[in-house]
PDB file of N, CA and C in Angstrom:
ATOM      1  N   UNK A   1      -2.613 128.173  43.976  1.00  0.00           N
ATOM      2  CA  UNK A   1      -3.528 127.227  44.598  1.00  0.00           C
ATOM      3  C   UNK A   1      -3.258 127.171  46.097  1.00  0.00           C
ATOM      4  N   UNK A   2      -4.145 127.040  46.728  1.00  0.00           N
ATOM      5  CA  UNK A   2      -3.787 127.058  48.215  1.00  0.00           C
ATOM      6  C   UNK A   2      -3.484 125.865  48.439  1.00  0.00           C
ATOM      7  N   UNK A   3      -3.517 125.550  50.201  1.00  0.00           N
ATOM      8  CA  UNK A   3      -2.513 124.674  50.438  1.00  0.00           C
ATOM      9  C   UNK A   3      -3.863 124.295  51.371  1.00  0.00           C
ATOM     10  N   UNK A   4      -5.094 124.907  51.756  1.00  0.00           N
ATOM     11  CA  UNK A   4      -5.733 124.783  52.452  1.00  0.00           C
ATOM     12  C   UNK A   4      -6.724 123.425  52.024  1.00  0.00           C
ATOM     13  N   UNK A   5      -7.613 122.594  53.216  1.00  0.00           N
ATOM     14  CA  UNK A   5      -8.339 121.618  52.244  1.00  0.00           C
ATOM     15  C   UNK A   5      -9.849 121.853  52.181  1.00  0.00           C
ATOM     16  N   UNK A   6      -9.946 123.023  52.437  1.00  0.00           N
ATOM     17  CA  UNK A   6     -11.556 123.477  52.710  1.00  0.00           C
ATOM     18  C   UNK A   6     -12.100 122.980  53.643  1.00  0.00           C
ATOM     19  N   UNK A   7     -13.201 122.923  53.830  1.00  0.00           N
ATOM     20  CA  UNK A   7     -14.427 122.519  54.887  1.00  0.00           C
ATOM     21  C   UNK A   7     -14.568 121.214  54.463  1.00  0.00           C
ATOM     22  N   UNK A   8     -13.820 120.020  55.302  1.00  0.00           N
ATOM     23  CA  UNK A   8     -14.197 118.727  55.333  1.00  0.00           C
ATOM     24  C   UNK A   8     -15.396 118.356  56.437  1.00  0.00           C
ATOM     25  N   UNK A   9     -16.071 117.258  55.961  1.00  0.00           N
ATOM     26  CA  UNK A   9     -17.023 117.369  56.715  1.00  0.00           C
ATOM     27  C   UNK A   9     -16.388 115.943  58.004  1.00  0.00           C
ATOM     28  N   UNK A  10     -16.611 116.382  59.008  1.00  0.00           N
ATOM     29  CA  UNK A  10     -16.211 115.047  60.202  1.00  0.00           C
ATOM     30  C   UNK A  10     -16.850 114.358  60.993  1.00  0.00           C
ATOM     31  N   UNK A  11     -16.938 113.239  61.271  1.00  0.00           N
ATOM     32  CA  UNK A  11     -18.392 112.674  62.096  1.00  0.00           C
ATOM     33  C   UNK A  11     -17.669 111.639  63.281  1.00  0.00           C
ATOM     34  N   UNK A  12     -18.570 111.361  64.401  1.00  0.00           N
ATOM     35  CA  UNK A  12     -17.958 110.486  65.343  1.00  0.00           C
ATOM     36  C   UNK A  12     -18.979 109.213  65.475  1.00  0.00           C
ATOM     37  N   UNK A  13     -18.087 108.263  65.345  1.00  0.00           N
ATOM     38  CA  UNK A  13     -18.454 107.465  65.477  1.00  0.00           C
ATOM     39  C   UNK A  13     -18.166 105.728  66.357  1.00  0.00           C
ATOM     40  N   UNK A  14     -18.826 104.874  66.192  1.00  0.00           N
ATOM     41  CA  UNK A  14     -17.938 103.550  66.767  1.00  0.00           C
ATOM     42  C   UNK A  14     -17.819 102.344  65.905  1.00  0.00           C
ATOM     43  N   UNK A  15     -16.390 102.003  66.065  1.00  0.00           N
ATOM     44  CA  UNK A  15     -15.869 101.125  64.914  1.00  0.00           C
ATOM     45  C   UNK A  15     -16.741  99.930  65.399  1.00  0.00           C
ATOM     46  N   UNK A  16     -17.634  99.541  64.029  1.00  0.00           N
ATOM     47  CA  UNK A  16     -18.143  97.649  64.738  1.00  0.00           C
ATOM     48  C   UNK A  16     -17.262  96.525  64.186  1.00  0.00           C
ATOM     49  N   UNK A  17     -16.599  96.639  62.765  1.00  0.00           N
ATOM     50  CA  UNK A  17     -15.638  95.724  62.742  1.00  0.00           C
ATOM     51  C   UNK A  17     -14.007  96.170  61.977  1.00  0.00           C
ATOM     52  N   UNK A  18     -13.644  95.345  62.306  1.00  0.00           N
ATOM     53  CA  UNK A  18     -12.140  95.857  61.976  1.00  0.00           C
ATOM     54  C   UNK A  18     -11.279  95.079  61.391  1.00  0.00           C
ATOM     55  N   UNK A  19     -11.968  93.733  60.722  1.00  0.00           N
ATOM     56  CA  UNK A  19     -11.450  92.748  60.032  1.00  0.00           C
ATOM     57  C   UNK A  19     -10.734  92.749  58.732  1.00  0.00           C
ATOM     58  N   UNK A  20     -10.518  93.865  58.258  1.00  0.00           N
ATOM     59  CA  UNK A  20     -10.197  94.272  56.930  1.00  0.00           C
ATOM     60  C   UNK A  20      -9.059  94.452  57.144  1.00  0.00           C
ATOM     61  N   UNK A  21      -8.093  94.623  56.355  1.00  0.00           N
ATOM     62  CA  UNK A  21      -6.785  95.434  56.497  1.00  0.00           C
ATOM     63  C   UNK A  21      -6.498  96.920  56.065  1.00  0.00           C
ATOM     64  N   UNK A  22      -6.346  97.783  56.969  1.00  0.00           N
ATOM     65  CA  UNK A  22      -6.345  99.022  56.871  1.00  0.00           C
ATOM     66  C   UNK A  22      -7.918  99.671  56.334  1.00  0.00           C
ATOM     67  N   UNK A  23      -8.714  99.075  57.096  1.00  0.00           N
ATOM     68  CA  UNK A  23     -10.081  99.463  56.666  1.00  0.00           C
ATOM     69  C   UNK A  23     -10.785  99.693  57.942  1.00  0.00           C
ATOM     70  N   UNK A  24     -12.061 100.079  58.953  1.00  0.00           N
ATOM     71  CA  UNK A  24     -12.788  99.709  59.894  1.00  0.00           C
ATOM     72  C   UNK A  24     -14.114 100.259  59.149  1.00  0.00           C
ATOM     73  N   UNK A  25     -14.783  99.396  60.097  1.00  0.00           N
ATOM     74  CA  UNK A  25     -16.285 100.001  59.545  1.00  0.00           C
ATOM     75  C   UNK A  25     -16.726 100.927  61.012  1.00  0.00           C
ATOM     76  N   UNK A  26     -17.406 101.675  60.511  1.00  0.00           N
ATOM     77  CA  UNK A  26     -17.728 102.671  61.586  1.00  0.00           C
ATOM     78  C   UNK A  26     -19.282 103.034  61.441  1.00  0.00           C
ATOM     79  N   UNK A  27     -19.851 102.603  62.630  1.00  0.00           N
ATOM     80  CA  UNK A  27     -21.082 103.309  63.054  1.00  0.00           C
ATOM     81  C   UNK A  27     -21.767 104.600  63.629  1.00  0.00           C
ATOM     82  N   UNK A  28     -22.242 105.522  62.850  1.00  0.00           N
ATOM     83  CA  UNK A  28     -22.588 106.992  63.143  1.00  0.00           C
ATOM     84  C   UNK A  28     -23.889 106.922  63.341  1.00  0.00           C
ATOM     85  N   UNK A  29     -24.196 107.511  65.075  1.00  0.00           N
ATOM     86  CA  UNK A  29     -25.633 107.518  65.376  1.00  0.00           C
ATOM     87  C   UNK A  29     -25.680 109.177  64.910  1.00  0.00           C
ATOM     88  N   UNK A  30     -27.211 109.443  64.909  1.00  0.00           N
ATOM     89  CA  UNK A  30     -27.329 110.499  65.145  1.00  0.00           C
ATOM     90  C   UNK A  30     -28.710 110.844  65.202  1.00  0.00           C
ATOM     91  N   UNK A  31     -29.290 112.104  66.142  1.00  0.00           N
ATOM     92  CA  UNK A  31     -30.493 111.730  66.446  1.00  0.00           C
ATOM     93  C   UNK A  31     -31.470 113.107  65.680  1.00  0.00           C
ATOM     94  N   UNK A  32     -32.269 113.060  65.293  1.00  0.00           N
ATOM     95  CA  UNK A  32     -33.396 113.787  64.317  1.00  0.00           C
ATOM     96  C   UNK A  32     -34.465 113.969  64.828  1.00  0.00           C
ATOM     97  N   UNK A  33     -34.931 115.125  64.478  1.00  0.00           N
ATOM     98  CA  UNK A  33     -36.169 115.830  64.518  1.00  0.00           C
ATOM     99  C   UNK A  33     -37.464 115.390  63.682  1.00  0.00           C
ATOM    100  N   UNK A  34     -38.527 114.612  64.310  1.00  0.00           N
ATOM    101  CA  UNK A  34     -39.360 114.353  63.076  1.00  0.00           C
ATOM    102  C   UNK A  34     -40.024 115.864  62.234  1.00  0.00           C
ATOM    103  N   UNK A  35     -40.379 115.997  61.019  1.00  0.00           N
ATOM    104  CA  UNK A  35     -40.425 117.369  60.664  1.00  0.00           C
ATOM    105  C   UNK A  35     -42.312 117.599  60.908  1.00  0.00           C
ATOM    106  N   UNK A  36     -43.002 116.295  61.422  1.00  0.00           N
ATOM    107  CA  UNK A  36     -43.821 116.781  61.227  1.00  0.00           C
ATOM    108  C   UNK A  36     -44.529 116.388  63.044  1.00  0.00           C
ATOM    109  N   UNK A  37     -43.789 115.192  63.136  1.00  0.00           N
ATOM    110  CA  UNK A  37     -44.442 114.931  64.842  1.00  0.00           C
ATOM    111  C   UNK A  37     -43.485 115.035  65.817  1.00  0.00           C
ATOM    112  N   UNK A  38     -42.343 115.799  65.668  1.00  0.00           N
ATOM    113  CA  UNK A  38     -41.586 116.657  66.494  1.00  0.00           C
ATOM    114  C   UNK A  38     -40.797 115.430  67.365  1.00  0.00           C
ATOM    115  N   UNK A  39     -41.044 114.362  67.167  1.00  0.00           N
ATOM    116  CA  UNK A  39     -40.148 113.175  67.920  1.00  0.00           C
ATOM    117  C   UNK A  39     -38.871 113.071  67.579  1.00  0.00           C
ATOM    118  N   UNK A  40     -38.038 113.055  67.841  1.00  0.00           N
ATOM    119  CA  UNK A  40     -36.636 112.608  68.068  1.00  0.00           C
ATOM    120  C   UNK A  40     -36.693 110.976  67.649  1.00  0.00           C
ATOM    121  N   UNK A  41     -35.332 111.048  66.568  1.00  0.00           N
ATOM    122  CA  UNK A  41     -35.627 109.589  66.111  1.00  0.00           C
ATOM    123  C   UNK A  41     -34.017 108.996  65.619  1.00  0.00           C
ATOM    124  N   UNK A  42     -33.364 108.522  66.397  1.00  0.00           N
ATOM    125  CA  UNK A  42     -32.459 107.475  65.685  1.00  0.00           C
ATOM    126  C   UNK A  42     -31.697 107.013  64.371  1.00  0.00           C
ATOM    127  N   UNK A  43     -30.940 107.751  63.679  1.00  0.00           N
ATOM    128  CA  UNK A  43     -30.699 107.583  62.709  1.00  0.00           C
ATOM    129  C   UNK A  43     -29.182 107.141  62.270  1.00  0.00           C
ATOM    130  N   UNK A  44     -28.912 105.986  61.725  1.00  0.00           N
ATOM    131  CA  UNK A  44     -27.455 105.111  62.093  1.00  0.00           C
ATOM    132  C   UNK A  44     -27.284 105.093  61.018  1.00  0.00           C
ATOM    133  N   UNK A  45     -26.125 105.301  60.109  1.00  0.00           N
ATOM    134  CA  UNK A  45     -25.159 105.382  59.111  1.00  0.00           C
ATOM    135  C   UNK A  45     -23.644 104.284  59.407  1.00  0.00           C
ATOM    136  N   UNK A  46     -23.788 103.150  58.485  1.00  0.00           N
ATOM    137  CA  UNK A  46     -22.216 102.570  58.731  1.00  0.00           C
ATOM    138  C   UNK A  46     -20.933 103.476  57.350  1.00  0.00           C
ATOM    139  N   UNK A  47     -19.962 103.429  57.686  1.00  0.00           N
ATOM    140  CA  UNK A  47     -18.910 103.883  56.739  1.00  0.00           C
ATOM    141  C   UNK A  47     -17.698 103.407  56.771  1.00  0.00           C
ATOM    142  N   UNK A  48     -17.141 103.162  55.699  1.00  0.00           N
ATOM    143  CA  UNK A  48     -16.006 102.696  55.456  1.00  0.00           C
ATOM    144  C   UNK A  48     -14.504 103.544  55.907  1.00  0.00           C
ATOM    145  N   UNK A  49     -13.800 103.518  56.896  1.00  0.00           N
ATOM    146  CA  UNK A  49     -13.092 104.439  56.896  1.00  0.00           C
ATOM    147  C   UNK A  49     -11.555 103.798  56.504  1.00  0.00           C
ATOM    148  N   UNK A  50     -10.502 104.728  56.508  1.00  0.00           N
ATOM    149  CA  UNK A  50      -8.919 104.195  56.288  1.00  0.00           C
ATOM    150  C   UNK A  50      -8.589 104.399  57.771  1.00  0.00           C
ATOM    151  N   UNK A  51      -7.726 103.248  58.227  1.00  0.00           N
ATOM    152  CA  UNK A  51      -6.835 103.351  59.529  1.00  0.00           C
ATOM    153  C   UNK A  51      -5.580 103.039  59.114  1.00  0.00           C
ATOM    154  N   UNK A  52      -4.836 103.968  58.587  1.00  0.00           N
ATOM    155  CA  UNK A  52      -3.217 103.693  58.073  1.00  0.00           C
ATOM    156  C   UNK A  52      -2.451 102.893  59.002  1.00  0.00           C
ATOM    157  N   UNK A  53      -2.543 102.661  60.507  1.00  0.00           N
ATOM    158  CA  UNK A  53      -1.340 102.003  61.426  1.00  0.00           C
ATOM    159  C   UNK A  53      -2.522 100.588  62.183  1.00  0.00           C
ATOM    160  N   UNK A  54      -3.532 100.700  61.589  1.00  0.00           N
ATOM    161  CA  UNK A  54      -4.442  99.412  62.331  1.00  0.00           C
ATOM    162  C   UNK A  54      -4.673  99.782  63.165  1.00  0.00           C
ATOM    163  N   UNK A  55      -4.593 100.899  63.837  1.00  0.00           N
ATOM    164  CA  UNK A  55      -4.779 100.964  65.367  1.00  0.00           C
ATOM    165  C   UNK A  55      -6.586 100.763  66.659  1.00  0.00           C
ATOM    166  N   UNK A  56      -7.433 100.946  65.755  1.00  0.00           N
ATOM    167  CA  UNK A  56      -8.736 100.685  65.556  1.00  0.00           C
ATOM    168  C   UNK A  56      -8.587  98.912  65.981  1.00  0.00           C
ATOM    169  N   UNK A  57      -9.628  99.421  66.999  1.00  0.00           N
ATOM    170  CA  UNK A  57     -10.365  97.710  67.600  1.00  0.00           C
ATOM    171  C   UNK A  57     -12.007  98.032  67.772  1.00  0.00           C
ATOM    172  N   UNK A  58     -12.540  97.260  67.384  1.00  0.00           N
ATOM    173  CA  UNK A  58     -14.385  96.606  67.469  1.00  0.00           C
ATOM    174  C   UNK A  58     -14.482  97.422  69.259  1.00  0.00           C
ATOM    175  N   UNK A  59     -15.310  98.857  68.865  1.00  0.00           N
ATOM    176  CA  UNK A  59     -16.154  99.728  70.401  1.00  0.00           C
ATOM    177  C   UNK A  59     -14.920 100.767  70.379  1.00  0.00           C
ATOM    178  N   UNK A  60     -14.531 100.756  69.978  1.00  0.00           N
ATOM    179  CA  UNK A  60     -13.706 102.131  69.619  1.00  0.00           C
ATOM    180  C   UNK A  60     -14.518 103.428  69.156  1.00  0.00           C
ATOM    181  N   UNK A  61     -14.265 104.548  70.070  1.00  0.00           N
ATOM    182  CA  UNK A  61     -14.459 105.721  69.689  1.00  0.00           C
ATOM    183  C   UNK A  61     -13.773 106.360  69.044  1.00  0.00           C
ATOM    184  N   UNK A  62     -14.178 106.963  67.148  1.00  0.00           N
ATOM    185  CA  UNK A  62     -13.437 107.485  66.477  1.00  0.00           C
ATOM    186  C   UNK A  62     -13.977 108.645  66.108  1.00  0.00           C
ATOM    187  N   UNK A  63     -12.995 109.599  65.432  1.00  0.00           N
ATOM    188  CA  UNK A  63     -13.260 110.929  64.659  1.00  0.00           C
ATOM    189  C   UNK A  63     -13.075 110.434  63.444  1.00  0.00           C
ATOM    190  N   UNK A  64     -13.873 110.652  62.249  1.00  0.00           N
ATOM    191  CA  UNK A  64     -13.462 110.257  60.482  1.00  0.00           C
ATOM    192  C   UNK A  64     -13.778 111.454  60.011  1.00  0.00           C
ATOM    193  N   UNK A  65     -12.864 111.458  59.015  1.00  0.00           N
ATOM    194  CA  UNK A  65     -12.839 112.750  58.217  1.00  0.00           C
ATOM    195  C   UNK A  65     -12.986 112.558  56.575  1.00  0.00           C
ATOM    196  N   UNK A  66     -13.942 113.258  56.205  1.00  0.00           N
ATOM    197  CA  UNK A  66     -14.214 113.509  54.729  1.00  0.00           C
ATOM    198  C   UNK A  66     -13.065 113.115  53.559  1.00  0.00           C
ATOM    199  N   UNK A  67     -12.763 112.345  52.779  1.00  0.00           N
ATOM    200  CA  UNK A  67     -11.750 112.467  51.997  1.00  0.00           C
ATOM    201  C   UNK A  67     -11.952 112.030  50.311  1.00  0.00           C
ATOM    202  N   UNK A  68     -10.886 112.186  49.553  1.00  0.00           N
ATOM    203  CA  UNK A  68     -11.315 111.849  48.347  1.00  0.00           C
ATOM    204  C   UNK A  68     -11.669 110.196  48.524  1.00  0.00           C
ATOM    205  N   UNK A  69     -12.354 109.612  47.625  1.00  0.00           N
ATOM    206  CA  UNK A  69     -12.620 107.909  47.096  1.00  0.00           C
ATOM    207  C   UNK A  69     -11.022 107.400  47.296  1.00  0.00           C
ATOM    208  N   UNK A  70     -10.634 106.232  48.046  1.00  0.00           N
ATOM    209  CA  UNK A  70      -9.654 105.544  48.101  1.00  0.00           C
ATOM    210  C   UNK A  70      -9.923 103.918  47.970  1.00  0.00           C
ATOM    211  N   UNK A  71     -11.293 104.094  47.654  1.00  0.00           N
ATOM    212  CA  UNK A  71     -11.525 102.403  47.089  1.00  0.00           C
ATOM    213  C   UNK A  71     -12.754 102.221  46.748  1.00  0.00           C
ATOM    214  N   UNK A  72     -13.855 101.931  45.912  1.00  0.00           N
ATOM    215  CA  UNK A  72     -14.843 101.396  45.754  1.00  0.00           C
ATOM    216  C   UNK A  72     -16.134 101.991  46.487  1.00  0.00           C
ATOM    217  N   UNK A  73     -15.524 101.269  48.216  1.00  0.00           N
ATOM    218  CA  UNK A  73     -16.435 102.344  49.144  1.00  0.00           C
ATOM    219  C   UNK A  73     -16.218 103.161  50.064  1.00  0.00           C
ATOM    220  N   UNK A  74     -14.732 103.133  50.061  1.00  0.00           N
ATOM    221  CA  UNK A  74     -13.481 104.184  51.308  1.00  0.00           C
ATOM    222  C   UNK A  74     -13.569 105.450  50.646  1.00  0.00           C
ATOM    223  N   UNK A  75     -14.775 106.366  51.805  1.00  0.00           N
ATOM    224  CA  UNK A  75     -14.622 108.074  51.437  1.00  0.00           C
ATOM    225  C   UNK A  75     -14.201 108.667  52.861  1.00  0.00           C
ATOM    226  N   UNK A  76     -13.996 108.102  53.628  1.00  0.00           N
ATOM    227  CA  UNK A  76     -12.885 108.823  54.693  1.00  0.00           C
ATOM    228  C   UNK A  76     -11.866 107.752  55.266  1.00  0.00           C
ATOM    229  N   UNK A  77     -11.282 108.894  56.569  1.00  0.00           N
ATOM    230  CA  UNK A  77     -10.337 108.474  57.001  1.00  0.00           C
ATOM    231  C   UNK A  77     -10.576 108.997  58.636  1.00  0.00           C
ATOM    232  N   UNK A  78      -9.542 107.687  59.346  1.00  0.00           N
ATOM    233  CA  UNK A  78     -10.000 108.173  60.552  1.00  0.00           C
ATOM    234  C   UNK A  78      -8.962 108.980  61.190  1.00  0.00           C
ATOM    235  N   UNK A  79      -8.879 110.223  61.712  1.00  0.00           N
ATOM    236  CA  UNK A  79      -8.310 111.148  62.391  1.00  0.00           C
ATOM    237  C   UNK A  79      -7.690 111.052  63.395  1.00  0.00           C
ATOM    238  N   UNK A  80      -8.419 110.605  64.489  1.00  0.00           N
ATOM    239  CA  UNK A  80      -8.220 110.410  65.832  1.00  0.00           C
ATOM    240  C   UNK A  80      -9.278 109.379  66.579  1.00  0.00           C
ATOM    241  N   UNK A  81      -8.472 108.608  67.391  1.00  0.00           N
ATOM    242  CA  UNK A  81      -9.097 107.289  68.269  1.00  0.00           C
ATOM    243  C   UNK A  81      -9.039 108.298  69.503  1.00  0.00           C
ATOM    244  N   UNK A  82     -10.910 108.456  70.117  1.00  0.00           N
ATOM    245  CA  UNK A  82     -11.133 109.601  70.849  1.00  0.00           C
ATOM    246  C   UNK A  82     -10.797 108.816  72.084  1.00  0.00           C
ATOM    247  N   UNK A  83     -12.161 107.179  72.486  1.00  0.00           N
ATOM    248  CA  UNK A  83     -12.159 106.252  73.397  1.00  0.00           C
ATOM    249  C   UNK A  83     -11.456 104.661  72.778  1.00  0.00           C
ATOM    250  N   UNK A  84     -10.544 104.383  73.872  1.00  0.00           N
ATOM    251  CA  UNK A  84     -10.496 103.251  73.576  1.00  0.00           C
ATOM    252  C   UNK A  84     -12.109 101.688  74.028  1.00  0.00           C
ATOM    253  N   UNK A  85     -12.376 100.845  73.273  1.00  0.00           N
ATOM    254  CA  UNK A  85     -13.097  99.944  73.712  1.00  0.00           C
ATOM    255  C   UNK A  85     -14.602 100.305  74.250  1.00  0.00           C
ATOM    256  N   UNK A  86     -14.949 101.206  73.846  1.00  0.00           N
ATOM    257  CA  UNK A  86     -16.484 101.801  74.047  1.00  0.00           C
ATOM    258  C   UNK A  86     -17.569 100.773  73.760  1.00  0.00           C
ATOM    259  N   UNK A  87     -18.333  99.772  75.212  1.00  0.00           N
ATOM    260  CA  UNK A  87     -19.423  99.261  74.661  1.00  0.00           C
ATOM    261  C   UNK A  87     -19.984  99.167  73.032  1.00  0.00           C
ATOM    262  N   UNK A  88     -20.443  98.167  72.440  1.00  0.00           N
ATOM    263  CA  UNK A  88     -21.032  98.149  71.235  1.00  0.00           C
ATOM    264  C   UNK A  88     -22.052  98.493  71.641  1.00  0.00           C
TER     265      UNK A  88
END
């Protein structure tokens, strides 16, 4: 068996709250192609991520990474704190 973890998928995003313990919620913009009137359109995803040391504060720029289920609704984890305090 390898040791490798395959192609996780990773997204960036900004933490909006962080009230949980060892939890943040994270907001992923991302912007789209309409398929039929070619507009560009806004599309926001919140997610549950793991912050093992708390280090995550509310406008934080994060990296989260793909992982197995670690609770109910925790399917990643966050990697790396890119910006500290980034506008909401």
């Amino acid at each position: 068996m390898s040791t490798e973890q395959g192609n996780r998928k990773t997204r960036v995003g900004v933490v909006v709250s962080d009230k949980m313990d060892k939890t943040v919620v994270v907001r992923v913009d991302t912007i789209v192609k309409h398929p039929t009137y070619k507009k560009f359109i806004k599309r926001r995803v919140t997610c549950k991520a793991h912050d093992e040391r708390n280090e995550c504060a509310v406008g934080d720029k994060v990296l989260i990474v793909e992982t197995r289920p670690l609770s109910k609704d925790k399917r990643w984890r966050v990697r790396e704190v890119l910006e500290k305090n980034v506008s909401v």
